[in-house]
PDB file of N, CA and C in Angstrom:
ATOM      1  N   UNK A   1     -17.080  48.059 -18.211  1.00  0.00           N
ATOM      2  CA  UNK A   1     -17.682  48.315 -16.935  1.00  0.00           C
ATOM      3  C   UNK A   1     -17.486  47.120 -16.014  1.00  0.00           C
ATOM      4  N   UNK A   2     -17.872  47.131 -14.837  1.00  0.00           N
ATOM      5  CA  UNK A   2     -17.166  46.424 -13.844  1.00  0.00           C
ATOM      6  C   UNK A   2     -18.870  45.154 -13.156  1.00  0.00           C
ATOM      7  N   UNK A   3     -19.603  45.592 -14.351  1.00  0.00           N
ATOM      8  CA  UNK A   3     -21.045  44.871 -13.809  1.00  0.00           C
ATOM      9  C   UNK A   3     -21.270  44.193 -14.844  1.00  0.00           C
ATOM     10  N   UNK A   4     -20.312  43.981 -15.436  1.00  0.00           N
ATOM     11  CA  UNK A   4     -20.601  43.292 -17.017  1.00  0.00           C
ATOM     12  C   UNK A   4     -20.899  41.792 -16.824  1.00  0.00           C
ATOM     13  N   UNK A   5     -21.745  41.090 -17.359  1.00  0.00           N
ATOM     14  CA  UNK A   5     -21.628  39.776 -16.960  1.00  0.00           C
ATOM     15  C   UNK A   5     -20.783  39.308 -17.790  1.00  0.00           C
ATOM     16  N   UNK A   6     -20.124  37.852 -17.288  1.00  0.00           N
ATOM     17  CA  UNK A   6     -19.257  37.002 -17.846  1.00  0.00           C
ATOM     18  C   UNK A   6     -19.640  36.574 -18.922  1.00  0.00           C
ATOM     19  N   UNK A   7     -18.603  36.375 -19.817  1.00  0.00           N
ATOM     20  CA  UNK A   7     -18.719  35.876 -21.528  1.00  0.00           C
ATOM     21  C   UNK A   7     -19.374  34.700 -21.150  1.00  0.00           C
ATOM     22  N   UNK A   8     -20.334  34.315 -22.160  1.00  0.00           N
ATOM     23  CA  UNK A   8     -21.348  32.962 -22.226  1.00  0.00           C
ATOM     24  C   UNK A   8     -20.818  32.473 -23.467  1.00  0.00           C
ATOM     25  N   UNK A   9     -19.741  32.067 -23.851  1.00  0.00           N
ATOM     26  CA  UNK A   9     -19.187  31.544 -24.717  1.00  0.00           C
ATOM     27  C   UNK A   9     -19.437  29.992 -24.725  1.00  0.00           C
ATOM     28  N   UNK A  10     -18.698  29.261 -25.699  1.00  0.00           N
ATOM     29  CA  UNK A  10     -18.548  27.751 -25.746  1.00  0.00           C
ATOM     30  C   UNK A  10     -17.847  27.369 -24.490  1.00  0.00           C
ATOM     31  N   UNK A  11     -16.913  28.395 -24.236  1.00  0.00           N
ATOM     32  CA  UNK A  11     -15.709  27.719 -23.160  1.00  0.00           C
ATOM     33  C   UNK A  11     -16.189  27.444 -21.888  1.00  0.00           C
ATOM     34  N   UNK A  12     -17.394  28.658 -21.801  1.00  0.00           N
ATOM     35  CA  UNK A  12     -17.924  28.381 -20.038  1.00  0.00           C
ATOM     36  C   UNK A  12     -19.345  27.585 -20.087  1.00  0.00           C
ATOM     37  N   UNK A  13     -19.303  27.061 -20.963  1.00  0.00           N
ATOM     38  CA  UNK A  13     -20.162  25.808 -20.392  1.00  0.00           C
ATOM     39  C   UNK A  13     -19.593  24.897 -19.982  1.00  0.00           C
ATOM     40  N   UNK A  14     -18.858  24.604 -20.811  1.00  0.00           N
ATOM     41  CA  UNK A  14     -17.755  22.758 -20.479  1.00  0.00           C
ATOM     42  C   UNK A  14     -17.175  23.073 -18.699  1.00  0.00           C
ATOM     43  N   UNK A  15     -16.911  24.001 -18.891  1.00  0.00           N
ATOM     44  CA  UNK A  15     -16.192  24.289 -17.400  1.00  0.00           C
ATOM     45  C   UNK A  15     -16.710  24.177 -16.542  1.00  0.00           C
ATOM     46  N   UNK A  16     -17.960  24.735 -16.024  1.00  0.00           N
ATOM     47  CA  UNK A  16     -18.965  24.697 -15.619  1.00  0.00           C
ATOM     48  C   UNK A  16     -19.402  23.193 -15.330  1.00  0.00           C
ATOM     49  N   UNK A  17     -19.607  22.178 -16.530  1.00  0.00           N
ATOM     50  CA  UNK A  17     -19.850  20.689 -16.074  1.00  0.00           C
ATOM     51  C   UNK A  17     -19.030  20.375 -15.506  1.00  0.00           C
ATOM     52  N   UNK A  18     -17.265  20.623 -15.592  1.00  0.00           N
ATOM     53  CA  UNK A  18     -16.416  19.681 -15.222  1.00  0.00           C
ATOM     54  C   UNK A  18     -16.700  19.727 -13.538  1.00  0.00           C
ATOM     55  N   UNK A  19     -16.865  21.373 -13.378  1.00  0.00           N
ATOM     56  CA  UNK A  19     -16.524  21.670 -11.940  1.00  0.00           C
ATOM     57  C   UNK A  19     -17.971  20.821 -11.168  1.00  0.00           C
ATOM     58  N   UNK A  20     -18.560  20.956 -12.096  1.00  0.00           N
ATOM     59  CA  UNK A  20     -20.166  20.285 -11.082  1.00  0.00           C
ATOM     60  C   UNK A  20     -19.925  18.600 -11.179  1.00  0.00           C
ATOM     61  N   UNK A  21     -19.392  17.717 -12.302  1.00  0.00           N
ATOM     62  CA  UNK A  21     -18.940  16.806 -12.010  1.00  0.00           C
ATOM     63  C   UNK A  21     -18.035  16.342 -10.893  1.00  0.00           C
ATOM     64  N   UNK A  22     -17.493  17.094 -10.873  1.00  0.00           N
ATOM     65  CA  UNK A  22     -16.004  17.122  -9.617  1.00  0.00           C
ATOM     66  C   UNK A  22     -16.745  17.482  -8.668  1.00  0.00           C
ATOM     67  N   UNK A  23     -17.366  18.442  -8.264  1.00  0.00           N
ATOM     68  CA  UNK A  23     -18.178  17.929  -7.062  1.00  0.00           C
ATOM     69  C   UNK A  23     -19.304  17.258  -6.797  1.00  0.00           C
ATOM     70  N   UNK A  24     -20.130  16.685  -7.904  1.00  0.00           N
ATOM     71  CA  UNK A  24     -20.789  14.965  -7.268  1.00  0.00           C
ATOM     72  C   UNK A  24     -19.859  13.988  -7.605  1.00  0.00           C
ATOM     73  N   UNK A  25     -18.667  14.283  -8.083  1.00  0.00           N
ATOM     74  CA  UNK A  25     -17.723  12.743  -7.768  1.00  0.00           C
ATOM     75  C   UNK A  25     -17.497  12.687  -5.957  1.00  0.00           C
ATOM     76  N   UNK A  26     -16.862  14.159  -6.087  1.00  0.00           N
ATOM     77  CA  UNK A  26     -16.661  13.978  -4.141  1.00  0.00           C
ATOM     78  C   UNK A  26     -17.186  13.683  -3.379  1.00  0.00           C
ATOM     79  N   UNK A  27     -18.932  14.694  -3.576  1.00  0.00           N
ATOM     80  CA  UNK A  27     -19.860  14.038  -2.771  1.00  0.00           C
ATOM     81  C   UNK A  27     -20.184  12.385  -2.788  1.00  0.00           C
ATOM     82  N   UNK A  28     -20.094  11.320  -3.782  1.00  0.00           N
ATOM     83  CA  UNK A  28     -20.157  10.297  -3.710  1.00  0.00           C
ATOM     84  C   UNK A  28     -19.455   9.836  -2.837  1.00  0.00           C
ATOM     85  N   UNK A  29     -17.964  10.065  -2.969  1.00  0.00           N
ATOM     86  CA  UNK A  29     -16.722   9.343  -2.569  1.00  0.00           C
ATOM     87  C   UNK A  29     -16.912   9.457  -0.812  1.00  0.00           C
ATOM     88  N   UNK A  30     -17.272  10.676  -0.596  1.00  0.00           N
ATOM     89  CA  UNK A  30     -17.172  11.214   1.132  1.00  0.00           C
ATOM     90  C   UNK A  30     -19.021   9.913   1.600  1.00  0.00           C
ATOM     91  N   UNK A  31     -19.669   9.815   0.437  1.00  0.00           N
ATOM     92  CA  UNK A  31     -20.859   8.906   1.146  1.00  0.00           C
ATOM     93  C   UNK A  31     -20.609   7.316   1.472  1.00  0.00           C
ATOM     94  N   UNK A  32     -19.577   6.953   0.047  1.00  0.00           N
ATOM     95  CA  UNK A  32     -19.441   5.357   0.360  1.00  0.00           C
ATOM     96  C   UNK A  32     -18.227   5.327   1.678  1.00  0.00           C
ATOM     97  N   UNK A  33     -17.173   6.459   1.635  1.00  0.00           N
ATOM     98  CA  UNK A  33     -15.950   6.242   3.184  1.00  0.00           C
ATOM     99  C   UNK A  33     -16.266   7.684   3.831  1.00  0.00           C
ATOM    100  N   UNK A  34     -17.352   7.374   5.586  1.00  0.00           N
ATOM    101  CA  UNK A  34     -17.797   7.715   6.078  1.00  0.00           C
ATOM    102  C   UNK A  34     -16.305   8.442   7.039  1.00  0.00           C
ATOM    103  N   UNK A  35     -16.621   9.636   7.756  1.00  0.00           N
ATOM    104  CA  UNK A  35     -15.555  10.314   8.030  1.00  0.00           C
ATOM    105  C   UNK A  35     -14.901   9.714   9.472  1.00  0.00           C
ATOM    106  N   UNK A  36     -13.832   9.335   9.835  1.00  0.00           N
ATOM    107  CA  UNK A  36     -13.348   8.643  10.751  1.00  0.00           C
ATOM    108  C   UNK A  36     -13.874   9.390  12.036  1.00  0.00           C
ATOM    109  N   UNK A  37     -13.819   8.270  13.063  1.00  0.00           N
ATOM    110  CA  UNK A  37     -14.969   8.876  14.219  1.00  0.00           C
ATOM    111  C   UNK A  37     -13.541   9.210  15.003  1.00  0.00           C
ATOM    112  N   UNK A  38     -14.071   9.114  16.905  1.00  0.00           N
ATOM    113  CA  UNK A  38     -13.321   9.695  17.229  1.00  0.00           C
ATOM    114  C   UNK A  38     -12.222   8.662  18.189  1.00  0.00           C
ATOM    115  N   UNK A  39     -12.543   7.431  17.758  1.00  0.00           N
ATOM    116  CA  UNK A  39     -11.445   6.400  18.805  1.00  0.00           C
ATOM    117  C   UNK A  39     -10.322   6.310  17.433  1.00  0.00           C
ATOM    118  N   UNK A  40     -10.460   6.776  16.056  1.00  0.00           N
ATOM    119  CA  UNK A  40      -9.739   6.554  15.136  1.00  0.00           C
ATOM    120  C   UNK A  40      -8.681   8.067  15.492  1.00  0.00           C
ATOM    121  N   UNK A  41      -9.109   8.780  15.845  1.00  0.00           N
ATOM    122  CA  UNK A  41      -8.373  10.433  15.986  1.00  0.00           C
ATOM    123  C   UNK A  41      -7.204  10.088  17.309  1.00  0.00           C
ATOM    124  N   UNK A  42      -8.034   9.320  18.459  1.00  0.00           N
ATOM    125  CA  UNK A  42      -7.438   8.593  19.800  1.00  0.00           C
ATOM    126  C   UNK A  42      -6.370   7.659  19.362  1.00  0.00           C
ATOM    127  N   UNK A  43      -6.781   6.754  18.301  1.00  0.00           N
ATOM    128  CA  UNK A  43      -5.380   5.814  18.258  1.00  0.00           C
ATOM    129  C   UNK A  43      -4.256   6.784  17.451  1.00  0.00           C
ATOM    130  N   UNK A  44      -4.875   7.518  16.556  1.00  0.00           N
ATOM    131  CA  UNK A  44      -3.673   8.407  15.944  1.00  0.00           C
ATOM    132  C   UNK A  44      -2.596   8.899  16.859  1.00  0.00           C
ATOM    133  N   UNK A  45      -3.463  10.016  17.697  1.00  0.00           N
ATOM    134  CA  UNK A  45      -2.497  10.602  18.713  1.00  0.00           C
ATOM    135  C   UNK A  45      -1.631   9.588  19.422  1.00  0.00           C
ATOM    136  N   UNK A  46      -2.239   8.478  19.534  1.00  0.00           N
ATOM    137  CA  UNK A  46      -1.363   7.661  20.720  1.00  0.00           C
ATOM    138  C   UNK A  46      -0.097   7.014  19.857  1.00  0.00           C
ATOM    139  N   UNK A  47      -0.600   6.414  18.652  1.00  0.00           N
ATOM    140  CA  UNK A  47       0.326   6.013  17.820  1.00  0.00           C
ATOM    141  C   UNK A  47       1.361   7.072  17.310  1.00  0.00           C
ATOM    142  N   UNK A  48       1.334   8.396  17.481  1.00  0.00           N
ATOM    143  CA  UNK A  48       2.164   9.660  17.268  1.00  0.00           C
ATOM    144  C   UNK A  48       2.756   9.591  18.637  1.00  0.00           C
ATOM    145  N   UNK A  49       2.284   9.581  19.215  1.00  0.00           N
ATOM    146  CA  UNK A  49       2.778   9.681  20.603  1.00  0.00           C
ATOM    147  C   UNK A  49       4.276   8.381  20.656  1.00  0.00           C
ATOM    148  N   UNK A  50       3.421   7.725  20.526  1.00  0.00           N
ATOM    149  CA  UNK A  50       4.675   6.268  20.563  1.00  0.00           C
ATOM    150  C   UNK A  50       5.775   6.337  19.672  1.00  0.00           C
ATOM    151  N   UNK A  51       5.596   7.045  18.379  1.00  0.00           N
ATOM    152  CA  UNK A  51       6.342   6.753  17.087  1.00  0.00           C
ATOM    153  C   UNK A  51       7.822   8.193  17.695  1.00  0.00           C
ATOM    154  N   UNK A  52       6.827   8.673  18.791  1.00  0.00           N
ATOM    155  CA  UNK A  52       8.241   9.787  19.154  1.00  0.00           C
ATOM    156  C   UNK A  52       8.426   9.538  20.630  1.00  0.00           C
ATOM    157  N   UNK A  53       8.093   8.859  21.302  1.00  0.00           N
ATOM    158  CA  UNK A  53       8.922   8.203  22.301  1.00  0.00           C
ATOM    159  C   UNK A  53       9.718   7.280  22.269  1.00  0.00           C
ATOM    160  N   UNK A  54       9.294   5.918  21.497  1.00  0.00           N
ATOM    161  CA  UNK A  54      10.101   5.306  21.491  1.00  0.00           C
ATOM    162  C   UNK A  54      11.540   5.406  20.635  1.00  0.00           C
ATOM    163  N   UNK A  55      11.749   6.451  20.119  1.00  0.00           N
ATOM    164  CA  UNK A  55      13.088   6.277  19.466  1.00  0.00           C
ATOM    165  C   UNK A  55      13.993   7.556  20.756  1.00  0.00           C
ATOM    166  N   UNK A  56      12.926   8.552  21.339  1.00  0.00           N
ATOM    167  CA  UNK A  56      13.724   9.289  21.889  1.00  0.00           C
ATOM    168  C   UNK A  56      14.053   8.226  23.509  1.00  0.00           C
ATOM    169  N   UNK A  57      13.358   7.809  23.817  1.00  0.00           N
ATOM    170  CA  UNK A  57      13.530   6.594  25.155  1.00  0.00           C
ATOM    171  C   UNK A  57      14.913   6.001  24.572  1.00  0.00           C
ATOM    172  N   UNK A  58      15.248   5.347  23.222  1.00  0.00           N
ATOM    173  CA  UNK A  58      16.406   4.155  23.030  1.00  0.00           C
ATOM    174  C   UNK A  58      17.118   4.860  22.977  1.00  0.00           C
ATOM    175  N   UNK A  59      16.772   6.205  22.629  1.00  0.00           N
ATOM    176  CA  UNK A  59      18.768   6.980  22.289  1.00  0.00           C
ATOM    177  C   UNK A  59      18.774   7.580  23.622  1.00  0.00           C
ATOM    178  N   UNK A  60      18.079   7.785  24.654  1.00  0.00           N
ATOM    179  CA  UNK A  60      18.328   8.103  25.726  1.00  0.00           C
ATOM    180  C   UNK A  60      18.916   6.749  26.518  1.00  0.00           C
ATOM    181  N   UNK A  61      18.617   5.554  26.539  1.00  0.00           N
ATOM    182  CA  UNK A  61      19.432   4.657  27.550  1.00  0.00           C
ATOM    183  C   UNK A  61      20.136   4.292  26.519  1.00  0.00           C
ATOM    184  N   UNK A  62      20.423   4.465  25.381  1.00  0.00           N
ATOM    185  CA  UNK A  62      22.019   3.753  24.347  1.00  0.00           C
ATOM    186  C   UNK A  62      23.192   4.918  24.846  1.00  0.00           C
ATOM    187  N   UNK A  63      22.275   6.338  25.215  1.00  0.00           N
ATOM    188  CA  UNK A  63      23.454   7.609  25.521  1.00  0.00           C
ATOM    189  C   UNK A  63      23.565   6.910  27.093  1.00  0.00           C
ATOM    190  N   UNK A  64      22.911   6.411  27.804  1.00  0.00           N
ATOM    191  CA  UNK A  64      23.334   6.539  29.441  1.00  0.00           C
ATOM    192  C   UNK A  64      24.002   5.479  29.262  1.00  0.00           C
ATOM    193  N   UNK A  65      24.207   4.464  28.508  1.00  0.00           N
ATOM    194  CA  UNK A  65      24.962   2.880  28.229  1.00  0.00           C
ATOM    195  C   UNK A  65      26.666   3.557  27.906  1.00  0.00           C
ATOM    196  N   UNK A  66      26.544   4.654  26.979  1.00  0.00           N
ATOM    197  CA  UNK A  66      27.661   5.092  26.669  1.00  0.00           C
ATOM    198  C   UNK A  66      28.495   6.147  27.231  1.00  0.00           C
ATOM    199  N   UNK A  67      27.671   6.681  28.356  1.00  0.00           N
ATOM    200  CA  UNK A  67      28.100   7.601  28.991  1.00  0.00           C
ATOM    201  C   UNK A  67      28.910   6.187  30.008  1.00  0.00           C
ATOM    202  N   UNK A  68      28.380   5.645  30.888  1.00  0.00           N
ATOM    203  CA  UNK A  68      28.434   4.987  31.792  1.00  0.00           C
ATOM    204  C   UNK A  68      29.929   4.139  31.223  1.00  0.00           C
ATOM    205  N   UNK A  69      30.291   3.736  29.828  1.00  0.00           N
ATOM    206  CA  UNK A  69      30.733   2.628  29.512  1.00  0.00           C
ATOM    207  C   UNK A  69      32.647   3.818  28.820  1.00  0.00           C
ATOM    208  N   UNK A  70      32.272   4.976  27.998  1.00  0.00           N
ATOM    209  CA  UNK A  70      33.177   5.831  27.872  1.00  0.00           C
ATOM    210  C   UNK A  70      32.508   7.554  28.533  1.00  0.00           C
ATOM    211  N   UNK A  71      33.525   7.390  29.786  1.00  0.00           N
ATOM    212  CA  UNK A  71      32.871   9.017  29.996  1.00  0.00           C
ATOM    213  C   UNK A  71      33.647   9.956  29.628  1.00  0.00           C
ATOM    214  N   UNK A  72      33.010  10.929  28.896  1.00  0.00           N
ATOM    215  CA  UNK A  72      34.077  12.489  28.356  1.00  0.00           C
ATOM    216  C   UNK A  72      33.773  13.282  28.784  1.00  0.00           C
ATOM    217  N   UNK A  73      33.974  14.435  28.026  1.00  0.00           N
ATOM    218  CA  UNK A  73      33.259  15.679  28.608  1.00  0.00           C
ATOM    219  C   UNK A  73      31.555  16.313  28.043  1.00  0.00           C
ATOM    220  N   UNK A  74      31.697  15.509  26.750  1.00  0.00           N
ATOM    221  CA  UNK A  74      30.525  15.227  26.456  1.00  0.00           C
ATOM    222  C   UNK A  74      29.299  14.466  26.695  1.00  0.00           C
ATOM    223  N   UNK A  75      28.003  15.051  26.830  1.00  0.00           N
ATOM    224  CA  UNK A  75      27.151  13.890  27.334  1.00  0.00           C
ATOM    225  C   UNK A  75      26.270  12.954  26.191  1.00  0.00           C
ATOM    226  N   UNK A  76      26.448  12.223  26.616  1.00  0.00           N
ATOM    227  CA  UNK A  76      26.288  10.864  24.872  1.00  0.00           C
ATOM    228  C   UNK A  76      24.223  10.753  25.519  1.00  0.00           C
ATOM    229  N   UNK A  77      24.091  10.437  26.519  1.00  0.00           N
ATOM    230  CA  UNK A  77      22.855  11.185  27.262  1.00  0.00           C
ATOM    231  C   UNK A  77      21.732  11.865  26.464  1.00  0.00           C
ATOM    232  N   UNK A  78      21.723  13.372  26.622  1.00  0.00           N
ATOM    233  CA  UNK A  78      21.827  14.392  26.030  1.00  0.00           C
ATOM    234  C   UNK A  78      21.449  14.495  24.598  1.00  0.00           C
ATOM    235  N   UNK A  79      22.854  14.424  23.904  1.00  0.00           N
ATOM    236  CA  UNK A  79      23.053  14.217  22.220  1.00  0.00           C
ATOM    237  C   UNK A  79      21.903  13.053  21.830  1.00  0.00           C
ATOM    238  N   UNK A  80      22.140  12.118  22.336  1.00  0.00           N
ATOM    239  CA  UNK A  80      21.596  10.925  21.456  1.00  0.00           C
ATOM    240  C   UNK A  80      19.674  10.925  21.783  1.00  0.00           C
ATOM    241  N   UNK A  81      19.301  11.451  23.004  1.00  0.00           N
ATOM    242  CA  UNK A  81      18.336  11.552  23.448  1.00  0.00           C
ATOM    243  C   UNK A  81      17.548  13.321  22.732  1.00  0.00           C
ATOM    244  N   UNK A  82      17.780  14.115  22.208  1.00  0.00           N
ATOM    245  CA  UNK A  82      17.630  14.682  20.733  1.00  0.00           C
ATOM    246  C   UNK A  82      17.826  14.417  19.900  1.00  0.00           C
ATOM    247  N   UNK A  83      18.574  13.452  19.401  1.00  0.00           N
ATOM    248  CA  UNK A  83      18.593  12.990  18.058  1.00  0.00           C
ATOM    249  C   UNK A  83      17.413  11.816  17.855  1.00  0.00           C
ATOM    250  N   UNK A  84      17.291  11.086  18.900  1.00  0.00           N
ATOM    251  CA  UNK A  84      16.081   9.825  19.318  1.00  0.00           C
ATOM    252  C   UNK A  84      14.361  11.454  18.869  1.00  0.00           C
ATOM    253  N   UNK A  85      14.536  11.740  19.295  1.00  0.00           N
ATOM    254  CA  UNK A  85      13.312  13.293  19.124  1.00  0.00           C
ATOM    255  C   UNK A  85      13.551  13.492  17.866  1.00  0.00           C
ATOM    256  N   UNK A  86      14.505  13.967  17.489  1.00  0.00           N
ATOM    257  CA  UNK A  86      14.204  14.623  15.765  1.00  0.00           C
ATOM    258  C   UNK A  86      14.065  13.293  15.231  1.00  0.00           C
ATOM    259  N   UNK A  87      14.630  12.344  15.312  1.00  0.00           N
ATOM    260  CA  UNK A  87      14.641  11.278  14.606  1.00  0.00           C
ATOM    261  C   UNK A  87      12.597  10.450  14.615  1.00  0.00           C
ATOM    262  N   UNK A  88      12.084  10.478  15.780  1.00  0.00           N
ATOM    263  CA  UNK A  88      10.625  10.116  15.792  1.00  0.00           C
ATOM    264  C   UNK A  88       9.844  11.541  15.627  1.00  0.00           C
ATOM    265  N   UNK A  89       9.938  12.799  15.274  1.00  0.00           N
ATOM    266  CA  UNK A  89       9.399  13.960  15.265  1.00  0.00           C
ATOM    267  C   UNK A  89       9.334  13.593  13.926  1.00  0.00           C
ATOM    268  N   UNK A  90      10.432  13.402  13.157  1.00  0.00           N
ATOM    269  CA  UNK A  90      10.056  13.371  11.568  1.00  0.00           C
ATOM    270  C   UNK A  90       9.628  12.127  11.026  1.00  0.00           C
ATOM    271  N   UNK A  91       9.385  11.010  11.628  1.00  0.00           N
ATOM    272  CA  UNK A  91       8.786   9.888  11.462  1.00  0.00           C
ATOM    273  C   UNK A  91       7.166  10.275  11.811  1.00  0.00           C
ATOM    274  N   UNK A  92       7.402  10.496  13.279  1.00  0.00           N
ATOM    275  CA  UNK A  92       5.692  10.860  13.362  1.00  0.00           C
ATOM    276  C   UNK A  92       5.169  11.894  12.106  1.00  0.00           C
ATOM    277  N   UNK A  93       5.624  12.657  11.569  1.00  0.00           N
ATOM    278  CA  UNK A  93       5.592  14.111  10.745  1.00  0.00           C
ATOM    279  C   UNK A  93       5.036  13.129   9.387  1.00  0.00           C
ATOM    280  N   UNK A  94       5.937  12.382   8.759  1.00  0.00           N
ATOM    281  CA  UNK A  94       5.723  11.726   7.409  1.00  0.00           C
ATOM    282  C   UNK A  94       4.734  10.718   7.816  1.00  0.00           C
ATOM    283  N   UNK A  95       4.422   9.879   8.375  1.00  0.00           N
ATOM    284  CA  UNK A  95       3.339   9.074   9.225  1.00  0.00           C
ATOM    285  C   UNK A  95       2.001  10.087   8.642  1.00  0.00           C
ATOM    286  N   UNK A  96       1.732  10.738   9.733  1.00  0.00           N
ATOM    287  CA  UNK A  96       0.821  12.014   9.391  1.00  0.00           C
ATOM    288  C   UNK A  96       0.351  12.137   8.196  1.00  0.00           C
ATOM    289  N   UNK A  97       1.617  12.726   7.626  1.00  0.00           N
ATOM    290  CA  UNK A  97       1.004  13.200   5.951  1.00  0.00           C
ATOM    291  C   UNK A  97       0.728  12.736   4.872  1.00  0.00           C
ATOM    292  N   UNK A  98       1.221  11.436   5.141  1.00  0.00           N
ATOM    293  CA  UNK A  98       0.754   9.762   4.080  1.00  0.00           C
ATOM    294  C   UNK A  98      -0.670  10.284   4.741  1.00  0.00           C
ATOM    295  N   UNK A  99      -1.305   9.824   6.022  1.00  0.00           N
ATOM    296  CA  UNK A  99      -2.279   9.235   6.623  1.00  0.00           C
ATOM    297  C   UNK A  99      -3.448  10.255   6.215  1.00  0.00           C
ATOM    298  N   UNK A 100      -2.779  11.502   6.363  1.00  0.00           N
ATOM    299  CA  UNK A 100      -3.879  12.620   5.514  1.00  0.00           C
ATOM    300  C   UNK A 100      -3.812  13.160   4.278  1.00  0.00           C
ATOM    301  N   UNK A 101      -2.988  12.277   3.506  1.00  0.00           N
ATOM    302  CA  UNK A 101      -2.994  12.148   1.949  1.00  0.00           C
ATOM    303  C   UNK A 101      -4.351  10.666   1.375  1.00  0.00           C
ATOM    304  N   UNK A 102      -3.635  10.060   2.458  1.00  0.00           N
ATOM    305  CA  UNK A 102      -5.045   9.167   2.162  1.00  0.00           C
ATOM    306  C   UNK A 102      -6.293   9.678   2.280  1.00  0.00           C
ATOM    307  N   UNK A 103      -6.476   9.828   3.187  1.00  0.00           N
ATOM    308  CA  UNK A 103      -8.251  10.337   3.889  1.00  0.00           C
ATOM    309  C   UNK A 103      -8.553  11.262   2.742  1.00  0.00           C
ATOM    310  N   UNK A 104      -7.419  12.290   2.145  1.00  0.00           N
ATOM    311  CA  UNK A 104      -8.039  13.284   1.196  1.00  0.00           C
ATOM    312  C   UNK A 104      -7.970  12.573  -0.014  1.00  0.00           C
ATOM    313  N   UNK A 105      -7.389  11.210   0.056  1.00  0.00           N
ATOM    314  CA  UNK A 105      -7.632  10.651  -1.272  1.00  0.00           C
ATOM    315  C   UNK A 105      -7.104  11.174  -2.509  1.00  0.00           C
ATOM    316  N   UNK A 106      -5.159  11.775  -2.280  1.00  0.00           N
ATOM    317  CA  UNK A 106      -4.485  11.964  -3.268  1.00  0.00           C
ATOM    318  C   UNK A 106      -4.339  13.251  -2.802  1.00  0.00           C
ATOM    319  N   UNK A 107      -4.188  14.007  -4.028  1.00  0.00           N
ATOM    320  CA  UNK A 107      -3.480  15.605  -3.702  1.00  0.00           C
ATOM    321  C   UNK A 107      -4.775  16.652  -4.040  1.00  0.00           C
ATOM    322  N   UNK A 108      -5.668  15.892  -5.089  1.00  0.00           N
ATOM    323  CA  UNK A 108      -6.849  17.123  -5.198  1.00  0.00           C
ATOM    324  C   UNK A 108      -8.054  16.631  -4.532  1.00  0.00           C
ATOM    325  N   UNK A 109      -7.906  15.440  -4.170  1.00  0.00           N
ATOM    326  CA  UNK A 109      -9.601  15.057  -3.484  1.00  0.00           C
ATOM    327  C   UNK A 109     -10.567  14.841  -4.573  1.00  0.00           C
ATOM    328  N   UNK A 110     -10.044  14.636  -5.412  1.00  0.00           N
ATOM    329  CA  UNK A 110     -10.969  13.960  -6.675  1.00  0.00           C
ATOM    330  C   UNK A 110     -11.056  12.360  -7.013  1.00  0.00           C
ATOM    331  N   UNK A 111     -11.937  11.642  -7.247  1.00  0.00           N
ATOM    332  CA  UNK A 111     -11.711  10.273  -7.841  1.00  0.00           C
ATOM    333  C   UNK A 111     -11.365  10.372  -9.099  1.00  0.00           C
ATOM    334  N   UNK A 112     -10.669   9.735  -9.439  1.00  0.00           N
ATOM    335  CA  UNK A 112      -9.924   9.703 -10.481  1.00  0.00           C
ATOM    336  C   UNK A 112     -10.191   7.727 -11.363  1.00  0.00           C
TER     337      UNK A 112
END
């Protein structure tokens, strides 16, 4: 039947502690490192902000240096000023996910 209660075996007790251990380890961990306020969220963005301008800004005047210095039909401009973008898009990206691997304190959020 579908109202049956769960087996009360040996196995579901232990389980039962681990999971209630694991969450007053967390709750500890979240009391002694208090949750980042909001000038910490402000420097993030800005520091994201920077980590993808400044590479798309240098490949944009290294492309106008090279346009200016060999001109083709291609624009060195252009090219290098997207590649300066993907190039700080995936810097800012891995930045990020260290930074909220930390805060969660690994991959399960457990102290270990």
């Amino acid at each position: 039947m579908a109202d049956e209660p769960e087996p009360k075996g040996p196995t579901a007790e232990p389980e039962f502690s681990r999971e209630v251990a694991a969450q007053a380890a967390r709750k500890r961990k979240a009391r002694r490192t208090p949750a980042p306020g909001v000038w910490f969220g402000l420097g993030m963005t800005g520091l994201v902000g920077w980590s993808v301008a400044i590479p798309t800004l240098l490949g944009t005047a290294l492309g106008l240096w090279l346009d200016r210095r060999h001109p083709g039909t291609h624009s060195w401009t252009l090219a290098l000023m997207v590649a300066g973008l993907v190039l700080g898009s995936f810097n800012a990206w891995r930045w990020v996910a260290k930074e909220a691997d930390a805060i969660n304190g690994g991959t399960d959020g457990t102290d270990e």
